[in-house]
Protein backbone atom coordinates (compact mmCIF):
# COMPACT_ATOMS: atom_id res chain seq x y z
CA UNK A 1 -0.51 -22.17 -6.51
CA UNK A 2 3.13 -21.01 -5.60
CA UNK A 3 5.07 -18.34 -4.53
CA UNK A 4 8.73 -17.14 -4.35
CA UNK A 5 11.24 -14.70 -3.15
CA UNK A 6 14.87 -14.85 -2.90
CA UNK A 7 16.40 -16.49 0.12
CA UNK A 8 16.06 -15.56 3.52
CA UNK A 9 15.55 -11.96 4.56
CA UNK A 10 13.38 -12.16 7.79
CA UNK A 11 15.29 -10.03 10.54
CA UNK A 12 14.52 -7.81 13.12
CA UNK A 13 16.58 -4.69 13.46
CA UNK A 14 15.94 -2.64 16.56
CA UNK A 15 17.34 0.96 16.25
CA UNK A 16 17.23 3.80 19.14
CA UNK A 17 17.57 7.66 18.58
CA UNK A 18 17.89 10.30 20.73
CA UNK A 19 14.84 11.03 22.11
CA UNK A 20 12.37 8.42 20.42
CA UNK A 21 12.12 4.80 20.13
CA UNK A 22 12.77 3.56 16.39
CA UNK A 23 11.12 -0.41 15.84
CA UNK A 24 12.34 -1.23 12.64
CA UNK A 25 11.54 -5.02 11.07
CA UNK A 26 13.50 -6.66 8.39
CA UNK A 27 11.78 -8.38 5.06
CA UNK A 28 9.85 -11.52 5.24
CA UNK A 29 10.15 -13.89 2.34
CA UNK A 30 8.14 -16.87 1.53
CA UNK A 31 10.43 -18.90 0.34
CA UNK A 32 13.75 -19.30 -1.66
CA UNK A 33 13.85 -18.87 -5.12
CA UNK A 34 12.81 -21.54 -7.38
CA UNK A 35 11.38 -23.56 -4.91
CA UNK A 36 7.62 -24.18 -4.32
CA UNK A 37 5.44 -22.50 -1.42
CA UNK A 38 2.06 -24.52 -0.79
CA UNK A 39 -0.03 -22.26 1.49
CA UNK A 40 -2.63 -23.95 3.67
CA UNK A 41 -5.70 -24.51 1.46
CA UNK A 42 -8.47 -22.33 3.91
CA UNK A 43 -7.46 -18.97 5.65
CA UNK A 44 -5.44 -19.66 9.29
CA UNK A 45 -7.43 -16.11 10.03
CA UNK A 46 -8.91 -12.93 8.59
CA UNK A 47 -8.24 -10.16 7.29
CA UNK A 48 -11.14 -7.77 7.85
CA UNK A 49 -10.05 -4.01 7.60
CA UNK A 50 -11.90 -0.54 7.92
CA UNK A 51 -12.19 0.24 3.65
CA UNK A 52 -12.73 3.76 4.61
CA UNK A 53 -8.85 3.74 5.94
CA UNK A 54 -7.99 2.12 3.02
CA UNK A 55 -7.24 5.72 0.70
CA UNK A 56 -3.36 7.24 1.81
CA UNK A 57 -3.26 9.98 3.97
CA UNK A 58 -0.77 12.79 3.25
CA UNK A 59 2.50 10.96 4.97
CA UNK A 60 1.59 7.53 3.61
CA UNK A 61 1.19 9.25 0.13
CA UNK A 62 4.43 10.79 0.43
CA UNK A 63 5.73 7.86 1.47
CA UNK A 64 5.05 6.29 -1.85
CA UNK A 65 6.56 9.09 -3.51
CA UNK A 66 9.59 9.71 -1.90
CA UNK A 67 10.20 5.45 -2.44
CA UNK A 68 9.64 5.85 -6.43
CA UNK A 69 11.70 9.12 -6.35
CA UNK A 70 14.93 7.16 -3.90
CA UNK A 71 13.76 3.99 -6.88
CA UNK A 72 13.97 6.49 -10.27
CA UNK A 73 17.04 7.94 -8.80
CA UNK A 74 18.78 3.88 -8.68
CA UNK A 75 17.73 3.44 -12.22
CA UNK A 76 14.93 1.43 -10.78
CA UNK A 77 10.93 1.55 -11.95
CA UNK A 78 8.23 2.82 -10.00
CA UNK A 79 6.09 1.02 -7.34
CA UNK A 80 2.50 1.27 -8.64
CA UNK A 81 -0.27 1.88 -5.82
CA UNK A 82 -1.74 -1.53 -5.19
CA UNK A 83 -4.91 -1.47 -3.09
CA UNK A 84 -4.47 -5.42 -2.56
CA UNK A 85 -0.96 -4.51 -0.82
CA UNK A 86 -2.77 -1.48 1.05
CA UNK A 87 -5.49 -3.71 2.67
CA UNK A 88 -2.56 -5.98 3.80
CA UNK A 89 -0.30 -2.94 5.04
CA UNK A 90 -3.55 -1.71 7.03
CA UNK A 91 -4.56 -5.19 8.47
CA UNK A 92 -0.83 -5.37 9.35
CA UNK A 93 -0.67 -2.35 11.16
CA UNK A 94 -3.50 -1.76 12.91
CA UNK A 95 -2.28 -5.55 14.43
CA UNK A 96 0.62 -4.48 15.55
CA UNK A 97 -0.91 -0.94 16.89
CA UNK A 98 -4.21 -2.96 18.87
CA UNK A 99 -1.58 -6.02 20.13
CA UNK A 100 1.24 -3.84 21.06
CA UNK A 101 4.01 -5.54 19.00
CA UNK A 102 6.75 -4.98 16.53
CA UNK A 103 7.38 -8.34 14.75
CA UNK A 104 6.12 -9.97 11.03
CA UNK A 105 4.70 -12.76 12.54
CA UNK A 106 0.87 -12.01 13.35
CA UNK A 107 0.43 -11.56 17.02
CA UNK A 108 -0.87 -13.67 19.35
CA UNK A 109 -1.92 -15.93 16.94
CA UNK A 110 1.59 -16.93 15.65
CA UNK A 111 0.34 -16.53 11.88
CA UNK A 112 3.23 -16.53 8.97
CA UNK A 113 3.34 -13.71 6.98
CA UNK A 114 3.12 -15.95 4.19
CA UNK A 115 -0.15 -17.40 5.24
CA UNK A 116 -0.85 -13.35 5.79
CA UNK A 117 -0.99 -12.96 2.40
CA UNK A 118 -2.89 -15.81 1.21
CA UNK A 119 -5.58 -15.09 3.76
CA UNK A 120 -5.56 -11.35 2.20
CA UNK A 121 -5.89 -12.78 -1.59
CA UNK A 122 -2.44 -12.05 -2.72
CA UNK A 123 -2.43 -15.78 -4.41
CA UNK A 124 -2.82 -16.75 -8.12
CA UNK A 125 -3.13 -20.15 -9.29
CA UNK A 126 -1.38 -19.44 -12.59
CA UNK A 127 1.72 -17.00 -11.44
CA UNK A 128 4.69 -17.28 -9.25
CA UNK A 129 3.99 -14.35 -6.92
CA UNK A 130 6.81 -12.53 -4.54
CA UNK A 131 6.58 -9.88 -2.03
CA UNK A 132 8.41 -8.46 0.78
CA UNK A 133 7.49 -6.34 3.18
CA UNK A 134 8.92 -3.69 5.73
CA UNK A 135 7.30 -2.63 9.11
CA UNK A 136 9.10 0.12 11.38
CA UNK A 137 8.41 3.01 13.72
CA UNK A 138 7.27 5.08 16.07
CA UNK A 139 7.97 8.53 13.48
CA UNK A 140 4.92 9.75 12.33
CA UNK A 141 6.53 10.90 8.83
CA UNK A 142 7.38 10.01 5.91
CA UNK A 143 10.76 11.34 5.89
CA UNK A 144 12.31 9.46 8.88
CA UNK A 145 10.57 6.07 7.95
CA UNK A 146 11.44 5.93 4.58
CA UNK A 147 15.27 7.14 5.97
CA UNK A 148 15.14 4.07 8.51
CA UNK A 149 14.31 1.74 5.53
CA UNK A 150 17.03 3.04 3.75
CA UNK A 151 19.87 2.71 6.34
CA UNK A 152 19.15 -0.85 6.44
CA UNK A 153 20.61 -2.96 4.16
CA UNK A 154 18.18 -5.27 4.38
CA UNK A 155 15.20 -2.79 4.57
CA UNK A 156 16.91 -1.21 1.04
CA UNK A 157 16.92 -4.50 -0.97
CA UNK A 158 13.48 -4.34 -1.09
CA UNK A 159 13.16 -0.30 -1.73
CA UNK A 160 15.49 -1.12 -4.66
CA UNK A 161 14.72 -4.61 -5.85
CA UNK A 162 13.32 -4.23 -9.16
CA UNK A 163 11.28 -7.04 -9.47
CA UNK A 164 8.71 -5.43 -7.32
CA UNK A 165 6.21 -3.55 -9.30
CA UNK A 166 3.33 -2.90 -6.67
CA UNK A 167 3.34 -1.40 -2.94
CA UNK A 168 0.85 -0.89 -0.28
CA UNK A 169 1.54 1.57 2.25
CA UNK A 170 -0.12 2.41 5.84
CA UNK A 171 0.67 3.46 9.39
CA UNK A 172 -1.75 3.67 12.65
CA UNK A 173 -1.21 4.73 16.01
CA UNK A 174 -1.34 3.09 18.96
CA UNK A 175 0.28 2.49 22.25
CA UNK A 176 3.97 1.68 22.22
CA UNK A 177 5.18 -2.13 22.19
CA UNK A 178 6.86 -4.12 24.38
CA UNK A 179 4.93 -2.03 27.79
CA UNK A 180 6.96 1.44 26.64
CA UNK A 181 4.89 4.43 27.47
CA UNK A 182 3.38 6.67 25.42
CA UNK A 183 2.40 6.41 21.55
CA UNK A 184 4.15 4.69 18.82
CA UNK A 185 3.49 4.60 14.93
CA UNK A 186 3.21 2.00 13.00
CA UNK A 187 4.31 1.10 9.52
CA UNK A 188 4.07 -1.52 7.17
CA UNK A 189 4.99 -1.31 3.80
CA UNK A 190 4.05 -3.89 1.39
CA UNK A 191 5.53 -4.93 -2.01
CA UNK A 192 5.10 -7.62 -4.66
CA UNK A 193 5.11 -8.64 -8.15
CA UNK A 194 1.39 -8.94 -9.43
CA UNK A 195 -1.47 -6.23 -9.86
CA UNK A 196 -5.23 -5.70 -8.15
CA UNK A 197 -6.29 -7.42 -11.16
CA UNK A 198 -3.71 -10.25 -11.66
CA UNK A 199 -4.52 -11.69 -7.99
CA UNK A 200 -8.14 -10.70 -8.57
CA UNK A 201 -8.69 -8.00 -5.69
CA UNK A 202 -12.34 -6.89 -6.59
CA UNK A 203 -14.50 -5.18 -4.93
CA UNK A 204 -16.20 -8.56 -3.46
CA UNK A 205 -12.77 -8.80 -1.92
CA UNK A 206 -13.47 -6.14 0.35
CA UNK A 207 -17.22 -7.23 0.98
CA UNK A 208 -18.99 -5.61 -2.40
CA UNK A 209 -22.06 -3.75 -2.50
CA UNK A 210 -20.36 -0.75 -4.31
CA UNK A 211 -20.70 0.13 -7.89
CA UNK A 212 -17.36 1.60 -9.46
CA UNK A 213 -17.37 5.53 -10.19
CA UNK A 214 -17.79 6.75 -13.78
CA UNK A 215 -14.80 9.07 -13.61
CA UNK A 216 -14.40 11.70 -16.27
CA UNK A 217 -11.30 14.07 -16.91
CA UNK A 218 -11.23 17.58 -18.35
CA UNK A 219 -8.23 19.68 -18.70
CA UNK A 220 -9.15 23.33 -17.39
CA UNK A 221 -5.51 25.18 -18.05
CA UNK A 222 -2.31 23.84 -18.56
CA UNK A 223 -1.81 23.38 -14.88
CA UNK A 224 -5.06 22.54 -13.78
CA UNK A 225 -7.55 19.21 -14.74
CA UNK A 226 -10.82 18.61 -13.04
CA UNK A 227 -11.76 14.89 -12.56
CA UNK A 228 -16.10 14.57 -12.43
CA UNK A 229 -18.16 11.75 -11.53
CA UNK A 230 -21.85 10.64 -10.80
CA UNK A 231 -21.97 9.96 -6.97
CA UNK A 232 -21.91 5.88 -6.14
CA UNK A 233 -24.76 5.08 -4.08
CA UNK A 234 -24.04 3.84 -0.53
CA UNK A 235 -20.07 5.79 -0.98
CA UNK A 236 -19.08 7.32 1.48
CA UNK A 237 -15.67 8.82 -0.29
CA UNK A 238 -13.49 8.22 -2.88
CA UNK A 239 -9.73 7.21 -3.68
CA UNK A 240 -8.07 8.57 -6.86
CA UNK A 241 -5.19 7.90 -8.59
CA UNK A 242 -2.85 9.67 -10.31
CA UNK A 243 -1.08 7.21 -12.33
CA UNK A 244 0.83 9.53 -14.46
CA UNK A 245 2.84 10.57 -10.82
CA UNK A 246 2.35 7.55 -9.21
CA UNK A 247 0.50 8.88 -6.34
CA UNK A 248 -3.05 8.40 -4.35
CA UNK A 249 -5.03 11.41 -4.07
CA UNK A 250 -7.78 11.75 -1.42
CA UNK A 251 -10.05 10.64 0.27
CA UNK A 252 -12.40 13.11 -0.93
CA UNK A 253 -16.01 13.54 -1.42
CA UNK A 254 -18.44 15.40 -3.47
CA UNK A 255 -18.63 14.58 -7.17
CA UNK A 256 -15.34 16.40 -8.29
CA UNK A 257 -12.15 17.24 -7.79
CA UNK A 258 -10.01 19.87 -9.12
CA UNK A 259 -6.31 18.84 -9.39
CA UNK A 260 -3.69 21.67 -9.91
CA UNK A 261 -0.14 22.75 -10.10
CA UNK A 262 0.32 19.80 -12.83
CA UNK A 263 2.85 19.90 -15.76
CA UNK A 264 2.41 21.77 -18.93
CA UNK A 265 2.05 19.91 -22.07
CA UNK A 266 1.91 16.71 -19.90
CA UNK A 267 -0.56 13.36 -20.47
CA UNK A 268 -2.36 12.49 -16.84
CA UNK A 269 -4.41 9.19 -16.01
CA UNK A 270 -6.68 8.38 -13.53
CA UNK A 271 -8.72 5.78 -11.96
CA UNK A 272 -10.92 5.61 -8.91
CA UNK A 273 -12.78 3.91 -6.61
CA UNK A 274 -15.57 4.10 -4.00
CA UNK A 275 -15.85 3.36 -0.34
CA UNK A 276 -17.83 2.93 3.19
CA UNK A 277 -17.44 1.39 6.33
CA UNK A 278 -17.91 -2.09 4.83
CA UNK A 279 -17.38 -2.09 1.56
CA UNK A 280 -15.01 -0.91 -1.19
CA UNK A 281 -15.80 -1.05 -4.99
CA UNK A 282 -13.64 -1.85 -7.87
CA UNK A 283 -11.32 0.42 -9.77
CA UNK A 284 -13.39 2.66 -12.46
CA UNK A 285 -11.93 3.08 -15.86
CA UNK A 286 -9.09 4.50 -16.84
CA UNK A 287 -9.30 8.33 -18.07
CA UNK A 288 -7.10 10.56 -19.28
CA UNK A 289 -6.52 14.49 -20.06
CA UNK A 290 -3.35 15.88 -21.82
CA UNK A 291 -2.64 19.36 -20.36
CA UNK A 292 -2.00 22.26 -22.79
CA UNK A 293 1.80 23.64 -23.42
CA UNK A 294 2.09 26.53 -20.99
């Protein structure tokens, strides 16, 4: 088992603006390229999230997007929602919001980012894996954080580095570090080089006990496809994704969901997968709809 990632990017960059505090981290790397990372062989400690937080909310979505569209724009291919990255993004942030802190190394138990990411199951015993990952605040948009990223050189190399196929994205609120007052935002954004299924993130990785959705897709109109499926016992919600735009859509609930103001003459994809407070299930199978020429 080994990882790389090209030589040393771990910086901190504190920023200030007018009228808010901006905490902005550099990239943590494992190690430099070409040369071997041995992880400790048991977890140094856990990484127990809420699943039900795992889905994007509306500025973490857009987040994603307005990455792949900065990404497309460089010539550059599109970060694919990872809900392996996610879980680490969350347990990263909600950290940093609970200790009060703005650093990659875990807080106060001195844990590596590195060692992070084992103990989260981003490890293969076959693959070299690489990741990077960017943490900043206190904004509460997407706009601004993704803007902070990319006025940092170091923050851009990994917006832009096309090696990275995979992101995780989350943010959580909490008191402001370092004893400021009020509330504070914060981000983590989390890239690397292997799928869900290539480090094996299954649904036992988030506890089990959830049966993957039988998702079905029918185009209504050519703007419009409704996604259908039999309700997973013990769910509490569901996260979709659209893989034809790259972008997480929910959490909803119910057995359907009605998707609109889509492309004309235009071939969509999506998966799913189930939640509840302890558990999270596997992806469901891939299904697709091709929308009618408008």
């Amino acid at each position: 088992m080994h990882a790389e990632q090209r030589s040393g990017r771990l910086r901190w960059w504190p920023l200030v603006a007018v009228g808010v505090l901006m905490l902005v981290a550099g990239i943590a790397a494992l190690a430099p390229i070409g040369q071997p990372f041995a992880p400790a062989a048991h977890a140094q400690g856990d990484c127990n999230v809420d699943s039900s937080k795992l889905p994007l909310d509306a500025e973490e979505t857009a987040a994603l997007a307005e990455v792949n569209e900065y990404r497309a724009a460089n010539g550059k291919p599109a970060l694919t929602y990872s809900a392996a990255l996610t879980r680490i993004a969350l347990w990263k942030s909600t950290d940093m919001a609970n200790n009060r802190y703005d650093s990659h190394t875990d807080l106060p138990t001195g844990r590596a980012p590195d060692q992070r990411f084992v103990d989260c199951g981003y490890v293969t015993g076959t693959m070299s894996v690489a990741w990077g990952e960017n943490i900043a605040g206190c904004y509460p948009d997407a706009a601004s954080t993704v803007a902070q990223w990319q006025g940092s050189p170091e923050h851009n190399a990994n917006l832009l580095d096309a090696e990275f196929l995979y992101a995780g994205v989350k943010r959580v609120e909490g008191s402001a570090p370092d004893g400021a007052p009020g509330l504070c935002w914060y981000w983590t954004m989390d890239f690397g080089t292997l799928s869900d299924a290539q480090v094996g993130f299954t649904s036992t990785s988030m506890g089990g006990g959830l049966t993957a959705p039988a998702l079905f897709a029918t185009a209504m109109d050519s703007q419009t496809i409704l996604l259908q499926w039999q309700p997973v016992s013990g769910a509490n919600g569901y996260g979709i994704y659209d893989g034809t735009d790259g972008v997480v859509l929910g959490p909803v609930g119910g057995s359907q969901y009605t998707i609109g103001n889509l492309t004309p003459h235009t071939y969509y994809c999506f998966t799913m997968y189930a939640y509840n407070n302890a558990a999270t299930s596997g992806w469901s199978s891939w299904v697709c709809a091709s929308t009618p020429g408008g």
